[in-house]
C-alpha atoms as a PDB file:
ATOM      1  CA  UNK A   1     233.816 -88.907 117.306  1.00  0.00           C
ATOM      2  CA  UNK A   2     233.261 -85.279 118.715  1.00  0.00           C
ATOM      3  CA  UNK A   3     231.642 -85.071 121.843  1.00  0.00           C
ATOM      4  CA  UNK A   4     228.973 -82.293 122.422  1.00  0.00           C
ATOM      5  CA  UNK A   5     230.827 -80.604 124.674  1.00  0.00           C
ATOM      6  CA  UNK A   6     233.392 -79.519 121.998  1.00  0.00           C
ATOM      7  CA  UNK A   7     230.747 -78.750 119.557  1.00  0.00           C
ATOM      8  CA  UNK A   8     229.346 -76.433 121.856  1.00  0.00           C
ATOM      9  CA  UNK A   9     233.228 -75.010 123.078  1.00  0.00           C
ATOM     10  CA  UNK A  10     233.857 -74.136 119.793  1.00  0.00           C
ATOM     11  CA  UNK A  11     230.134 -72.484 118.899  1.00  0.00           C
ATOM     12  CA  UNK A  12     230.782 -70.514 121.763  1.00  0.00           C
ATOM     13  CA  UNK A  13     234.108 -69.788 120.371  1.00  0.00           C
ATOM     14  CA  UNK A  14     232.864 -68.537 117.069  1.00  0.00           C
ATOM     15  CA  UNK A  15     230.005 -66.280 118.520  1.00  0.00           C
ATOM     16  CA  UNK A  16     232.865 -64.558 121.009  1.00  0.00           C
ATOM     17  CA  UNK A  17     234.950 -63.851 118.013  1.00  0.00           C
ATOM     18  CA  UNK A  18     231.463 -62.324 116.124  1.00  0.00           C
ATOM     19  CA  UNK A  19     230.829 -60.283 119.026  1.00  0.00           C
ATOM     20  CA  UNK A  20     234.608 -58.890 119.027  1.00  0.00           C
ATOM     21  CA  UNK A  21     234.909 -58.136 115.471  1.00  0.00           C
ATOM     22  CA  UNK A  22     231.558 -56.313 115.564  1.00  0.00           C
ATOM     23  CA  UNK A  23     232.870 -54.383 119.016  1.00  0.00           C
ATOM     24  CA  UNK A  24     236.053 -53.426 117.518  1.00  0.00           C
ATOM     25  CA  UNK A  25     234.181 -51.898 113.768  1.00  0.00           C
ATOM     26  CA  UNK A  26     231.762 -49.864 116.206  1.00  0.00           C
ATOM     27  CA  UNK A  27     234.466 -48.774 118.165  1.00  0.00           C
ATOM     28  CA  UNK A  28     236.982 -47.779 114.958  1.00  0.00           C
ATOM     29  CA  UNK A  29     236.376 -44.124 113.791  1.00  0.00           C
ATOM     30  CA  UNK A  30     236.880 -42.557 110.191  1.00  0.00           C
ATOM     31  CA  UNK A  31     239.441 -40.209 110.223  1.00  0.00           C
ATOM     32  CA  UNK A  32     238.518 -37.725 107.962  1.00  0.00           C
ATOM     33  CA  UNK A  33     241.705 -36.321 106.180  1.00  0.00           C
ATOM     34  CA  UNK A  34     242.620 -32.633 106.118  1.00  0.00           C
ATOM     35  CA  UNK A  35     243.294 -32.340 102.706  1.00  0.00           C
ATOM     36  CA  UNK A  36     239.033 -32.652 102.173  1.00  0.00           C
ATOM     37  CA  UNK A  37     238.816 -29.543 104.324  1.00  0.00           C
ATOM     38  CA  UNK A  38     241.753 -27.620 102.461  1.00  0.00           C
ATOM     39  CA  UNK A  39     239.898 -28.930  99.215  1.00  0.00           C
ATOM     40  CA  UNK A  40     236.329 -27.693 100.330  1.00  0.00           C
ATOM     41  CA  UNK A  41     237.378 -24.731 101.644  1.00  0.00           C
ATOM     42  CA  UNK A  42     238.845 -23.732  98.492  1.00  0.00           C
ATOM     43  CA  UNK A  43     236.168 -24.376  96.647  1.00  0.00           C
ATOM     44  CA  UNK A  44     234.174 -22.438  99.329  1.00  0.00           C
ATOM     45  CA  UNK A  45     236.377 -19.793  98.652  1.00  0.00           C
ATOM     46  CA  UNK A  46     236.231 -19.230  95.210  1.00  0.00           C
ATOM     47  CA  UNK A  47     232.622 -19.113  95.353  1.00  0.00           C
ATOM     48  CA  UNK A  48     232.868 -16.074  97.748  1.00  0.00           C
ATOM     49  CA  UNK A  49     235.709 -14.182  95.218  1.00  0.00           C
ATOM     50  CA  UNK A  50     233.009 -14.978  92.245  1.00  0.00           C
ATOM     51  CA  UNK A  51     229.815 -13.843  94.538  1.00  0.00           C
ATOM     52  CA  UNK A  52     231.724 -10.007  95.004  1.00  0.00           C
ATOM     53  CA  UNK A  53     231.960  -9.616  91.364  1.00  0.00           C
ATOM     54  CA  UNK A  54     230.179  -6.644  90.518  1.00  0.00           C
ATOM     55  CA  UNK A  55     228.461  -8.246  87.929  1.00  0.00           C
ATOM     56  CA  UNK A  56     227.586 -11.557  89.287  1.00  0.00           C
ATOM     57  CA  UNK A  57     226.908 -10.285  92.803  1.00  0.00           C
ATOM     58  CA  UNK A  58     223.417 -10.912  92.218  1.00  0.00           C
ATOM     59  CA  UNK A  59     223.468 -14.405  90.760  1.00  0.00           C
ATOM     60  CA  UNK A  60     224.961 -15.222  94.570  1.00  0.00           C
ATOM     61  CA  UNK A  61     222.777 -18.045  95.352  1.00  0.00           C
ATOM     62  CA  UNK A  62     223.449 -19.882  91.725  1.00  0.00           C
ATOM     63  CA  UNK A  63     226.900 -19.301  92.568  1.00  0.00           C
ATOM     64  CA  UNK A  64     226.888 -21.440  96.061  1.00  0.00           C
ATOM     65  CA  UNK A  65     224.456 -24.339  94.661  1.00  0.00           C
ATOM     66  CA  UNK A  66     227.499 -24.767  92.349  1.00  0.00           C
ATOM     67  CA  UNK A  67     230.032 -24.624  94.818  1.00  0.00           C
ATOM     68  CA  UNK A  68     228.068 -26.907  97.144  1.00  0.00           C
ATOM     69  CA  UNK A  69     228.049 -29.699  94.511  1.00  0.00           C
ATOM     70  CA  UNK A  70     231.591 -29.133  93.579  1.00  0.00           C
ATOM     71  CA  UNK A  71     232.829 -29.249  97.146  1.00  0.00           C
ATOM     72  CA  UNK A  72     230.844 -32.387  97.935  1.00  0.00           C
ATOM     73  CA  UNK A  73     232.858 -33.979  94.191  1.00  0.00           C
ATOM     74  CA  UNK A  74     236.232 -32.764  95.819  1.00  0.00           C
ATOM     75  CA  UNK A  75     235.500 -33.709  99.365  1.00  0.00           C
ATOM     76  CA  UNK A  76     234.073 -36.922  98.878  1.00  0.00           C
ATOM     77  CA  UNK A  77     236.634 -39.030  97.207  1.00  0.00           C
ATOM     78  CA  UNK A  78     239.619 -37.620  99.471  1.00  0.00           C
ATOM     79  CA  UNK A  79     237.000 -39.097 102.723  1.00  0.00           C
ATOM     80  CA  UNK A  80     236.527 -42.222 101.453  1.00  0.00           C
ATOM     81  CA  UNK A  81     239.847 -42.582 100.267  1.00  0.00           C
ATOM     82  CA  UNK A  82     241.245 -45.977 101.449  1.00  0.00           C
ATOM     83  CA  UNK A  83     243.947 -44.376 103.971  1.00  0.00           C
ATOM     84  CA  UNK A  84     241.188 -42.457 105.475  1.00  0.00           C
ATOM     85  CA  UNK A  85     239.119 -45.657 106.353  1.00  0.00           C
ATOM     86  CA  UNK A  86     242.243 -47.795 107.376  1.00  0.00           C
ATOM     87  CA  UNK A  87     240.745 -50.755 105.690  1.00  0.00           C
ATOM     88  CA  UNK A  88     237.259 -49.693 107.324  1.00  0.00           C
ATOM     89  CA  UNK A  89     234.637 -50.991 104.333  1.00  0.00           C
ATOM     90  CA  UNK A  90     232.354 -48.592 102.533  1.00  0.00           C
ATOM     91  CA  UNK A  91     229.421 -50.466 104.033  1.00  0.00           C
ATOM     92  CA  UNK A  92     231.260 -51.092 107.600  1.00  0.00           C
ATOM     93  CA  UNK A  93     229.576 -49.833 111.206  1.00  0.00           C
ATOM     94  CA  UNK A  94     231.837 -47.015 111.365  1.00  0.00           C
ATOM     95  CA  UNK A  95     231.160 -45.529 108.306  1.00  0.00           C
ATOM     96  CA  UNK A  96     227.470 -46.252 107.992  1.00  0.00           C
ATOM     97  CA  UNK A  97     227.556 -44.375 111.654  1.00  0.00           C
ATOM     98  CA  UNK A  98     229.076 -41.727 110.124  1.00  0.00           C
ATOM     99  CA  UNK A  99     226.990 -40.910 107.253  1.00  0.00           C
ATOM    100  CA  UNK A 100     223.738 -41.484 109.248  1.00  0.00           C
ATOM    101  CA  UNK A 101     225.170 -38.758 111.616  1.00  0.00           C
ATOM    102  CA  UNK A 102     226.029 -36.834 108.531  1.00  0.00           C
ATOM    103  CA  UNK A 103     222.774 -37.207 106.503  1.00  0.00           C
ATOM    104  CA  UNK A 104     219.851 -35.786 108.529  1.00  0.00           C
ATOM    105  CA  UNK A 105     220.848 -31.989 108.990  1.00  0.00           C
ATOM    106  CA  UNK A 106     221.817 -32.223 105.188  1.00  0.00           C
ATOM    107  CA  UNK A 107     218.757 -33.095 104.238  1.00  0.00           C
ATOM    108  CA  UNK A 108     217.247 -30.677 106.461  1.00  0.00           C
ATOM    109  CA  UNK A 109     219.730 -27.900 104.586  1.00  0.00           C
ATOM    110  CA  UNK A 110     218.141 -28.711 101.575  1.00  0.00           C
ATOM    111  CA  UNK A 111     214.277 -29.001 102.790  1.00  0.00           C
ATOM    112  CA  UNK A 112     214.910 -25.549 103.712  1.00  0.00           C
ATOM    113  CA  UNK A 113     216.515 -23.883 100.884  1.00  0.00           C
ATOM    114  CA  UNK A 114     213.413 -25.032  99.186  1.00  0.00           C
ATOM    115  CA  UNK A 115     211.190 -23.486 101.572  1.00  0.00           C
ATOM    116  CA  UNK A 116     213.234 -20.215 101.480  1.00  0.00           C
ATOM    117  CA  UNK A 117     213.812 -20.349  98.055  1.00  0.00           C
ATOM    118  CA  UNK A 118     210.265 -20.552  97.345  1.00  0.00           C
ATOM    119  CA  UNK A 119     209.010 -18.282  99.654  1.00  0.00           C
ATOM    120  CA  UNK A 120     211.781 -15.554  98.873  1.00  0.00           C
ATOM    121  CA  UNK A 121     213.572 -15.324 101.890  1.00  0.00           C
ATOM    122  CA  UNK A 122     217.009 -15.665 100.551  1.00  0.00           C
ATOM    123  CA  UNK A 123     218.632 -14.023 103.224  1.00  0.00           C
ATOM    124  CA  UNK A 124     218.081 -16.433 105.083  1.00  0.00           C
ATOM    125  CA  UNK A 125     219.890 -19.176 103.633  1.00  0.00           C
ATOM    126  CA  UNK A 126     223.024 -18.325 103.952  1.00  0.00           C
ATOM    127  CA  UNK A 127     222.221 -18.947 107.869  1.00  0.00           C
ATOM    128  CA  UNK A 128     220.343 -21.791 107.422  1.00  0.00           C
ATOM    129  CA  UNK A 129     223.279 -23.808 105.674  1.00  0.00           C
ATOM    130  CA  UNK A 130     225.971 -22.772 108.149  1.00  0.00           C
ATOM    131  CA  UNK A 131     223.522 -24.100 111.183  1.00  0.00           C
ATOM    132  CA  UNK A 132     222.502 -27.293 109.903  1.00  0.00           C
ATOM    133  CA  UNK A 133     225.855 -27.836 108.316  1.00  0.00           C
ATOM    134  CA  UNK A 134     227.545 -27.059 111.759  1.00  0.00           C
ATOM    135  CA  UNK A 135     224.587 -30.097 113.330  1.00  0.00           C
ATOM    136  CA  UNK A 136     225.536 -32.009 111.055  1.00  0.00           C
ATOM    137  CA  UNK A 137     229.294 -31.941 110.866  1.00  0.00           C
ATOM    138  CA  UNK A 138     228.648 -32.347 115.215  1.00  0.00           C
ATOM    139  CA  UNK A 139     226.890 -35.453 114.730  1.00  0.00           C
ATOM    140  CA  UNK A 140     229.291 -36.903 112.332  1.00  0.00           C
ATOM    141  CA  UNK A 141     231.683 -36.313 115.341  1.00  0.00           C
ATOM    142  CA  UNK A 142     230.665 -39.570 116.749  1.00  0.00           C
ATOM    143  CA  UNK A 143     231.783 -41.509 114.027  1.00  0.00           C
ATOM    144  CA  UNK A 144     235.178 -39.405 113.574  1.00  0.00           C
ATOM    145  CA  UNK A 145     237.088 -37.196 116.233  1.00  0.00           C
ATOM    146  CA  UNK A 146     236.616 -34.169 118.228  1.00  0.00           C
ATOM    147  CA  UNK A 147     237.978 -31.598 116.423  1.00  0.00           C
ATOM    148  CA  UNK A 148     235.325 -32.452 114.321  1.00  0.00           C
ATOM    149  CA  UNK A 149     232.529 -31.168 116.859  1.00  0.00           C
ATOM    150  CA  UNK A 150     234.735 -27.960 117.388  1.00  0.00           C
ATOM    151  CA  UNK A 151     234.528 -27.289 113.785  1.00  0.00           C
ATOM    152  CA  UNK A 152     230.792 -28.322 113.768  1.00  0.00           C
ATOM    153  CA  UNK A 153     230.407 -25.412 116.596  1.00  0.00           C
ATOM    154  CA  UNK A 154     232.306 -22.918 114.692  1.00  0.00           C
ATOM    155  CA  UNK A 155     229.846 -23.245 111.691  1.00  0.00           C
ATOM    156  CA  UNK A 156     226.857 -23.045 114.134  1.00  0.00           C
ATOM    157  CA  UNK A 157     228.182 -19.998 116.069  1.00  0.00           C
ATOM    158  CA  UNK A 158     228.453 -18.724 112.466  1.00  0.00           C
ATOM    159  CA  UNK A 159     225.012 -19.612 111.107  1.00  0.00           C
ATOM    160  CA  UNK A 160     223.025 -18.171 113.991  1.00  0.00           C
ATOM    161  CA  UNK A 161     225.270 -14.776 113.192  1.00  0.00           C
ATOM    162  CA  UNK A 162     224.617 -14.777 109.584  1.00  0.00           C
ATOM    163  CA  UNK A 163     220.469 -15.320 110.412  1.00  0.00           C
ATOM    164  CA  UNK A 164     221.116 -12.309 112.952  1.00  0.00           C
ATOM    165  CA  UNK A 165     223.005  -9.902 110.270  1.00  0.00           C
ATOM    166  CA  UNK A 166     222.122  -8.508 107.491  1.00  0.00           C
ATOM    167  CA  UNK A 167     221.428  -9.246 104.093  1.00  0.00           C
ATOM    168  CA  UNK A 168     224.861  -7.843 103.053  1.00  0.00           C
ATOM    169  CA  UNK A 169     227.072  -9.755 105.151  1.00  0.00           C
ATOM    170  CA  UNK A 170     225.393 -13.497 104.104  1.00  0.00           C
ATOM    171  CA  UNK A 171     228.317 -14.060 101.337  1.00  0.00           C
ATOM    172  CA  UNK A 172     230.547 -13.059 103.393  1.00  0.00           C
ATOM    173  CA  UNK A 173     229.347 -15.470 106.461  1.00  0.00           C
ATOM    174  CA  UNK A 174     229.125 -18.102 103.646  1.00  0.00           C
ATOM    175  CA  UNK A 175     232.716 -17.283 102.736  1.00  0.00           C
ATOM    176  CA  UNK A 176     234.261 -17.267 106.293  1.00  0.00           C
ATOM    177  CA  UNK A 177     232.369 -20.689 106.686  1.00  0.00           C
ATOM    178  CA  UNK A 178     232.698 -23.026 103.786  1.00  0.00           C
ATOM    179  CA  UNK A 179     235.799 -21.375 102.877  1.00  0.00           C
ATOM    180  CA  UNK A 180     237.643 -20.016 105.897  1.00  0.00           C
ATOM    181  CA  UNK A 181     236.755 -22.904 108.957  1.00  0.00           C
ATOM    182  CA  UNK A 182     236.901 -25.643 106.558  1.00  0.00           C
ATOM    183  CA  UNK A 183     240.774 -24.972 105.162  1.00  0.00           C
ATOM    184  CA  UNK A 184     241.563 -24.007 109.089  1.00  0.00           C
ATOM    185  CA  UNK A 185     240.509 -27.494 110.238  1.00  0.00           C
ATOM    186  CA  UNK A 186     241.798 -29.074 107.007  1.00  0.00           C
ATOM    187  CA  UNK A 187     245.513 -27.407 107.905  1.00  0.00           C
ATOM    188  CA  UNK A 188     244.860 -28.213 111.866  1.00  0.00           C
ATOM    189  CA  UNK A 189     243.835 -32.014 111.194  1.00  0.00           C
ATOM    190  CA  UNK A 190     246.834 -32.304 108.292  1.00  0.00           C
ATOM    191  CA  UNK A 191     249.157 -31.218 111.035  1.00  0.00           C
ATOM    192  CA  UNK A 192     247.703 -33.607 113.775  1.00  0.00           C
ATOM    193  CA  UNK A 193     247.976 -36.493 111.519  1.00  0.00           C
ATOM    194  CA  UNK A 194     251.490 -35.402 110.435  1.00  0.00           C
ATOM    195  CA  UNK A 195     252.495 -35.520 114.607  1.00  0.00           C
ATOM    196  CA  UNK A 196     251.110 -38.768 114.998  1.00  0.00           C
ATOM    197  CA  UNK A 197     252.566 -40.682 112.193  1.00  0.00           C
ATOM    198  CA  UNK A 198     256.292 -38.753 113.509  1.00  0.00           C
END
């Protein structure tokens, strides 16, 4: 016959190992892979190439609304790849963290390319992507690593040029953004990851 004494021990025991499994999934992070960024970027990249045709130069914004929803069909699977979650699950703390970082200053993006859209101010959206993008990608640093936040930076510094510039130089600020930063920081994380698995 158990006394109560070990009935309680081993409650105890139970809720201690709860409370340490749920510290250590808050504490893991989800390394996002450089090949996303080198994948994005492309993408990003392409986009701008297609935007300076002479004959296309004006169907621009069409253009990046394509680009945006490729890059997010590239980017996503290499993210949620297992080897970038290290056995983290799809609905786990970190990864919930991260998109909830992520999610908001999307959103946001999109809220406001329907505003500028509609109220045709175009050349302002250009800006308007590469700043919320930047807050977004800055908040997602808390669920992933710092050169995340650096990167998140670079796209603000860039967004708050583009909204200074002028109309001319918004494909080219789009360009040096989603193509540009996004393969640098895809080719600096690859090579970070590659140094610590040496």
């Amino acid at each position: 016959m158990r006394s109560a004494n070990t009935v309680q021990i081993e409650s105890h025991a139970a809720a201690t190992l709860r409370y340490i499994r749920a510290s250590m999934d808050g504490a893991a992070s989800v390394a996002v892979p450089g090949s996303a960024g080198i994948a994005m970027g492309s993408v990003g990249l392409l986009a701008t190439a297609l935007s300076y045709v002479p004959s296309l130069h004006e169907h621009w914004f069409g253009i990046w609304l394509v680009a945006a929803v490729v890059a997010a069909g590239v980017g996503l699977p290499l993210i949620t790849q297992p080897a970038s979650l290290r056995g983290l699950t799809l609905s786990g703390t970190p990864v919930r963290k991260f998109a909830l970082c992520l999610l908001p200053s999307l959103f946001g993006g999109v809220v406001m390319t329907g505003v500028h859209w509609s109220s045709g101010n175009l050349h302002a959206i250009p800006g308007t992507w590469l700043l919320l993008y930047g807050c977004a990608l800055i908040s997602a640093s808390v669920a992933t690593t710092r050169t995340i936040a650096i990167m998140g930076a670079s796209f603000v510094v860039l967004g708050v040029l583009a909204l200074l510039l002028g109309s001319e130089a918004q494909v080219l600020m789009l360009g040096a953004g989603f193509g540009g930063l996004h393969i640098l920081f895809g080719l600096l994380i690859g090579r970070k990851t590659r140094d610590c698995e040496i």
